[in-house]
C-alpha atoms as a PDB file:
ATOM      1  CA  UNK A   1      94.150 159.654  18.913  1.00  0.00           C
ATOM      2  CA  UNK A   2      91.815 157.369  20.409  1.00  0.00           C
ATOM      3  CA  UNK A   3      89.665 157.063  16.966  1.00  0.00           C
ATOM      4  CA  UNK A   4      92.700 156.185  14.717  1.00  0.00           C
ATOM      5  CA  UNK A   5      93.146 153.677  17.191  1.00  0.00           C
ATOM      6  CA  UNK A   6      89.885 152.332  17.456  1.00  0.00           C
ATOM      7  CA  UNK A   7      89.577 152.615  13.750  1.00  0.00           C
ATOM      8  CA  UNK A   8      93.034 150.903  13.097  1.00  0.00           C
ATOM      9  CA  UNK A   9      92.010 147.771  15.066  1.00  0.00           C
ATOM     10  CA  UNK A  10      88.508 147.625  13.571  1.00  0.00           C
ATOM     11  CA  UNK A  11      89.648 148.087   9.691  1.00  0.00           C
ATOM     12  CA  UNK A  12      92.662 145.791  10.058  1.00  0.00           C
ATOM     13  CA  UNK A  13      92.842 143.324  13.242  1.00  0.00           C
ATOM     14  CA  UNK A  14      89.147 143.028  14.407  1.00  0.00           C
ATOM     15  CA  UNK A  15      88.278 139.701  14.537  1.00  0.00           C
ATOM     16  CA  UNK A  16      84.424 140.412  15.057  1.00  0.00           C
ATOM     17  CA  UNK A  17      84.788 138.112  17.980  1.00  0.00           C
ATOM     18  CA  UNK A  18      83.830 140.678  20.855  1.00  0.00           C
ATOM     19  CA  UNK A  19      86.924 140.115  22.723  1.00  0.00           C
ATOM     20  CA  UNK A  20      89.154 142.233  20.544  1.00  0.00           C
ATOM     21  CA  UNK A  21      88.787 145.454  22.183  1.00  0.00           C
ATOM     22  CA  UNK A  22      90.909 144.237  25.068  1.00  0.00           C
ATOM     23  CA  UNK A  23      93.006 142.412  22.878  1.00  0.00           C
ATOM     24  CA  UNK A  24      93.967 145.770  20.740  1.00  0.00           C
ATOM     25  CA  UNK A  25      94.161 147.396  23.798  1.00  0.00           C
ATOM     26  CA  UNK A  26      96.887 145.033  25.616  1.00  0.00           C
ATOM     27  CA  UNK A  27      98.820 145.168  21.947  1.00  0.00           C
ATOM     28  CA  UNK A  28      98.763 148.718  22.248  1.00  0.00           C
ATOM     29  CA  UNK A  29      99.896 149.030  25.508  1.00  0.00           C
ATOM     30  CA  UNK A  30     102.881 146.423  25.205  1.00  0.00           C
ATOM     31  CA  UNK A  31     103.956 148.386  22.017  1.00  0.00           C
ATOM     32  CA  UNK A  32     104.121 151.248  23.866  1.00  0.00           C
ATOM     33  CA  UNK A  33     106.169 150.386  26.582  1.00  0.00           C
ATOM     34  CA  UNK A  34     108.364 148.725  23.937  1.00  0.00           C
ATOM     35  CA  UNK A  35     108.619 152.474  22.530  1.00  0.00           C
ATOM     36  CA  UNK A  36     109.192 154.076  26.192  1.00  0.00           C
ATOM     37  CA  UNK A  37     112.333 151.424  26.423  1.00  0.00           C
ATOM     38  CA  UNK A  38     113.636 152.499  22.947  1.00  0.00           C
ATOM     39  CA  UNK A  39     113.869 155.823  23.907  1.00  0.00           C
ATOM     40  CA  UNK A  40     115.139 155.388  28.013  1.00  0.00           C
ATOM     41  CA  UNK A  41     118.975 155.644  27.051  1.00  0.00           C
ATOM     42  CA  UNK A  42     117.984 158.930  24.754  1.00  0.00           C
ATOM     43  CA  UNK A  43     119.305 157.527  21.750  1.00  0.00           C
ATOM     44  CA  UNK A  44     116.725 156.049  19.361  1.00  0.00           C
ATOM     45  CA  UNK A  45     118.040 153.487  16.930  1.00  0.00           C
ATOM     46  CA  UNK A  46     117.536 151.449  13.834  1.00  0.00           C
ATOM     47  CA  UNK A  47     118.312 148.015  15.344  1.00  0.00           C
ATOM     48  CA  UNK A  48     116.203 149.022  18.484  1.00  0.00           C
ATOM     49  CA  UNK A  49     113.352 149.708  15.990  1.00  0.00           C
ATOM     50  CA  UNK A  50     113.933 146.973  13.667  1.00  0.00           C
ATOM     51  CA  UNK A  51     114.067 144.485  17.245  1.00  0.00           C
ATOM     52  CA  UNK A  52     110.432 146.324  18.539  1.00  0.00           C
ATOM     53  CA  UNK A  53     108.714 145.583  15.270  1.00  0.00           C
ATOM     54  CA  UNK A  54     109.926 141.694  15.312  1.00  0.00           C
ATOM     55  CA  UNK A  55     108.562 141.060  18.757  1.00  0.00           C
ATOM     56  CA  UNK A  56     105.482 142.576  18.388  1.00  0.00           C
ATOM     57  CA  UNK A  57     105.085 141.071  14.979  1.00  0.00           C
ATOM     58  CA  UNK A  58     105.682 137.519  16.378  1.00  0.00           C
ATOM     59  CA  UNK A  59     104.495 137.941  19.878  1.00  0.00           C
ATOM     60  CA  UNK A  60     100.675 139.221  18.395  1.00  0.00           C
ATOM     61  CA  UNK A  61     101.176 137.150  15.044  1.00  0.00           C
ATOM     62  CA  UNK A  62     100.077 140.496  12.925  1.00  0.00           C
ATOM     63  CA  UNK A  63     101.090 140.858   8.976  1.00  0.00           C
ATOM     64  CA  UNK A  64     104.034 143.668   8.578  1.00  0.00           C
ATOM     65  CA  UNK A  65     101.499 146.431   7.661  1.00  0.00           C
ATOM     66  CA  UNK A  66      99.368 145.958  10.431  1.00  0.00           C
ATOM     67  CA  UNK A  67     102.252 145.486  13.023  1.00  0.00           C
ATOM     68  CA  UNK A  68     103.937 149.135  11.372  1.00  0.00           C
ATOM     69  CA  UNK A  69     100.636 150.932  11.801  1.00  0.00           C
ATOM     70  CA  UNK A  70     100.244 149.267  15.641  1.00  0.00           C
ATOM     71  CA  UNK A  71     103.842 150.575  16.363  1.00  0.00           C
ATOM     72  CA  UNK A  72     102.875 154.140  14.677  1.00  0.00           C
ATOM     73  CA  UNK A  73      99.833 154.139  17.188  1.00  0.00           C
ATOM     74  CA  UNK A  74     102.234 153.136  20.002  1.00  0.00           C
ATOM     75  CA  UNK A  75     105.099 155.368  19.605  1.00  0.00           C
ATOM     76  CA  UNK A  76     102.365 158.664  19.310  1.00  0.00           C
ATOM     77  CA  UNK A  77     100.737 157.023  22.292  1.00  0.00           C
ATOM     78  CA  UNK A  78     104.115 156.568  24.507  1.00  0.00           C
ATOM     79  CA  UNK A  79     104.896 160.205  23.157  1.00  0.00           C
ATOM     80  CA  UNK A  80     101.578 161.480  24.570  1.00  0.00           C
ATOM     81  CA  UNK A  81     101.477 159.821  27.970  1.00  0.00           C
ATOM     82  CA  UNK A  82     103.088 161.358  31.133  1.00  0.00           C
ATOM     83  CA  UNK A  83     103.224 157.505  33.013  1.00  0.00           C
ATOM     84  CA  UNK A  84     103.371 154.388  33.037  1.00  0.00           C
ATOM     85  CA  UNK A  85     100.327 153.277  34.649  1.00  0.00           C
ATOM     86  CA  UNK A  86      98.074 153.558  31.610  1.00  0.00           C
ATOM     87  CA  UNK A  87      99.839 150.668  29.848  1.00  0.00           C
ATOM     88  CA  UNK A  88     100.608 148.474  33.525  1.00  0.00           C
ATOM     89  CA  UNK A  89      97.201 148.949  34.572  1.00  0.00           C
ATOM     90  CA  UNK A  90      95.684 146.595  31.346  1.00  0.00           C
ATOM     91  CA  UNK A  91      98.518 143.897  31.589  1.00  0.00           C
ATOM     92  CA  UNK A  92      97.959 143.603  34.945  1.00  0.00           C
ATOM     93  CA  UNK A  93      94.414 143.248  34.586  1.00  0.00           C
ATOM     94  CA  UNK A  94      94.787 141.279  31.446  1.00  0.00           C
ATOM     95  CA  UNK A  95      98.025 139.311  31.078  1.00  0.00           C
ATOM     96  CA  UNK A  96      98.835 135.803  32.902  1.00  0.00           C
ATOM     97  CA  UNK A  97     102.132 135.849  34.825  1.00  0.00           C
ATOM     98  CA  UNK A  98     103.738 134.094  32.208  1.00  0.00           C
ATOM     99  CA  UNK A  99     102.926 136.733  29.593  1.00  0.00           C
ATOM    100  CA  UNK A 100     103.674 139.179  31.871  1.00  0.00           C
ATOM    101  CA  UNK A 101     107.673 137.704  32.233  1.00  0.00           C
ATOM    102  CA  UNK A 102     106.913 137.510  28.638  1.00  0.00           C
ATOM    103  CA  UNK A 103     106.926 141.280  28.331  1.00  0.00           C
ATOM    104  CA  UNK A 104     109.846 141.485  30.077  1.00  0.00           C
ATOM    105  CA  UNK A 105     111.684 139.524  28.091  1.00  0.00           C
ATOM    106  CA  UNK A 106     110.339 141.725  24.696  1.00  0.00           C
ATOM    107  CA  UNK A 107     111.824 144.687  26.479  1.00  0.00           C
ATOM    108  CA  UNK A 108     115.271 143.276  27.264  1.00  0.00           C
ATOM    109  CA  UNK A 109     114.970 142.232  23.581  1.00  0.00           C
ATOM    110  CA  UNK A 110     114.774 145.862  22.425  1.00  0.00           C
ATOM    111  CA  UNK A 111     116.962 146.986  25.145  1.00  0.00           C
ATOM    112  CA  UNK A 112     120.009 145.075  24.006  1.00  0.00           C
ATOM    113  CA  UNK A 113     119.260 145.601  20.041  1.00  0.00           C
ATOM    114  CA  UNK A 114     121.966 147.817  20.236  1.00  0.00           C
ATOM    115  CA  UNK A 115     124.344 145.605  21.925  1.00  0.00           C
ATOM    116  CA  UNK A 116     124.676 146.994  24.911  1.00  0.00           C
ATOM    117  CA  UNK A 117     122.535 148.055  28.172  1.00  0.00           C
ATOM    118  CA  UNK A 118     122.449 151.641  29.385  1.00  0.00           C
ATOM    119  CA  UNK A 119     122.016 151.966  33.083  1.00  0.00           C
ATOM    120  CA  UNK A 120     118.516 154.163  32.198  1.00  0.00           C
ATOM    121  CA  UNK A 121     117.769 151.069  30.429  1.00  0.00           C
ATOM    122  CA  UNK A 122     118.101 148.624  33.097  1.00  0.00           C
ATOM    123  CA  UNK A 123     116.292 150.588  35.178  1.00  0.00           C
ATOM    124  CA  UNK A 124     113.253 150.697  33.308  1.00  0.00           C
ATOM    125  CA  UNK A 125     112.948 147.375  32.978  1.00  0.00           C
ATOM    126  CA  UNK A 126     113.561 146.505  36.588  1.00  0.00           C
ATOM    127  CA  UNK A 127     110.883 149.672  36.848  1.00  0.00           C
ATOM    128  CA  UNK A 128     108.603 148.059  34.117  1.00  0.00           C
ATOM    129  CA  UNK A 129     108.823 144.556  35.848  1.00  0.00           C
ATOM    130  CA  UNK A 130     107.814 145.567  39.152  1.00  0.00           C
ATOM    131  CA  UNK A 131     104.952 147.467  38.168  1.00  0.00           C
ATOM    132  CA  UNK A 132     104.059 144.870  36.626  1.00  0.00           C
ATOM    133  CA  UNK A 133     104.540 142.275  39.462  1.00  0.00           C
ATOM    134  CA  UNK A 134     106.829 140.200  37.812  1.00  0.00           C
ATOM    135  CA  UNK A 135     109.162 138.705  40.599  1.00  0.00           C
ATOM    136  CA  UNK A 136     112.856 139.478  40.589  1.00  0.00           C
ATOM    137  CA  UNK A 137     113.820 135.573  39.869  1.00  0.00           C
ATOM    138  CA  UNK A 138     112.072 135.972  36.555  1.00  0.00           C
ATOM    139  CA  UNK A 139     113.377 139.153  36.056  1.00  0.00           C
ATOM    140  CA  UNK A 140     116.753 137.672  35.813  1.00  0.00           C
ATOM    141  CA  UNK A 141     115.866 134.950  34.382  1.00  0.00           C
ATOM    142  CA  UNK A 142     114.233 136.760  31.394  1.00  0.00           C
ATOM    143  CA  UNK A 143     117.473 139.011  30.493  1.00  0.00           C
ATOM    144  CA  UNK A 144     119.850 135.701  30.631  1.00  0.00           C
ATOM    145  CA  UNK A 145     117.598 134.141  28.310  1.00  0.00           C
ATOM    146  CA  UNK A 146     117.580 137.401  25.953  1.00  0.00           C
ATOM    147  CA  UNK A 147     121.631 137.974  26.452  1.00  0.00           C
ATOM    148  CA  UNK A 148     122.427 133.782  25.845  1.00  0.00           C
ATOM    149  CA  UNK A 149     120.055 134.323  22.813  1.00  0.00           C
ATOM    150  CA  UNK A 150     122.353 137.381  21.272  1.00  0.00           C
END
């Protein structure tokens, strides 16, 4: 797992600049909790999908082939984990607090692809956010930005 990763990021993304490692790795681990909210209310869906590869194509600024194979990585990686902390541990090390409400914000996105929020849904985020040290205000903040922009 870890080589198709590495070898994904150095064949397609690597920008030679030194810095990318962490880079890949804070894509990787904001695709895949974009992947563990897709699947929180059980029911994996098109729009849900289609929203998750939008985000991370504009939030990371990658070409449609590289942002499929990033979310291929990501789903096999969410799959594969048994927490959370893998993926909270490098944004919290990593990510400003605005990025951070910024994550937020790409999984209320996904969340409410399918019009709706299940109450496995909101909790994840509310889980997500906290783990993440995002304060409530911004918590709320970030889905009333996401639900005015629906």
């Amino acid at each position: 797992m870890l080589r198709a990763i590495r070898d994904f990021f150095r064949e397609r993304i690597d920008t030679g600049d030194g810095g990318g490692h962490d880079q890949h790795a804070l894509q990787l681990a904001t695709a895949a909790l974009l992947f563990e909210m897709q699947r929180a209310d059980f029911e994996e869906n098109e729009a849900e999908r289609e929203v998750l590869e939008r985000v991370l194509q504009q939030t990371f600024a990658l070409g449609r082939d590289e942002t499929r194979e990033l979310a291929r990585l990501a789903q096999r990686e969410s799959k594969d984990s048994v927490s959370l902390f893998q993926f909270t541990r490098l944004i919290n090390a990593h990510f400003s607090a605005e990025e951070k409400v910024r994550v937020v914000e790409m999984l209320w996105q996904v969340a409410y692809a399918d019009g709706r929020i299940d109450r496995y849904e909101e909790a994840l985020v509310r889980k997500i956010a906290d783990l993440i040290y995002v304060p409530h205000r911004d918590f709320i903040r970030a889905r009333h930005r996401v639900q005015e922009a629906q």
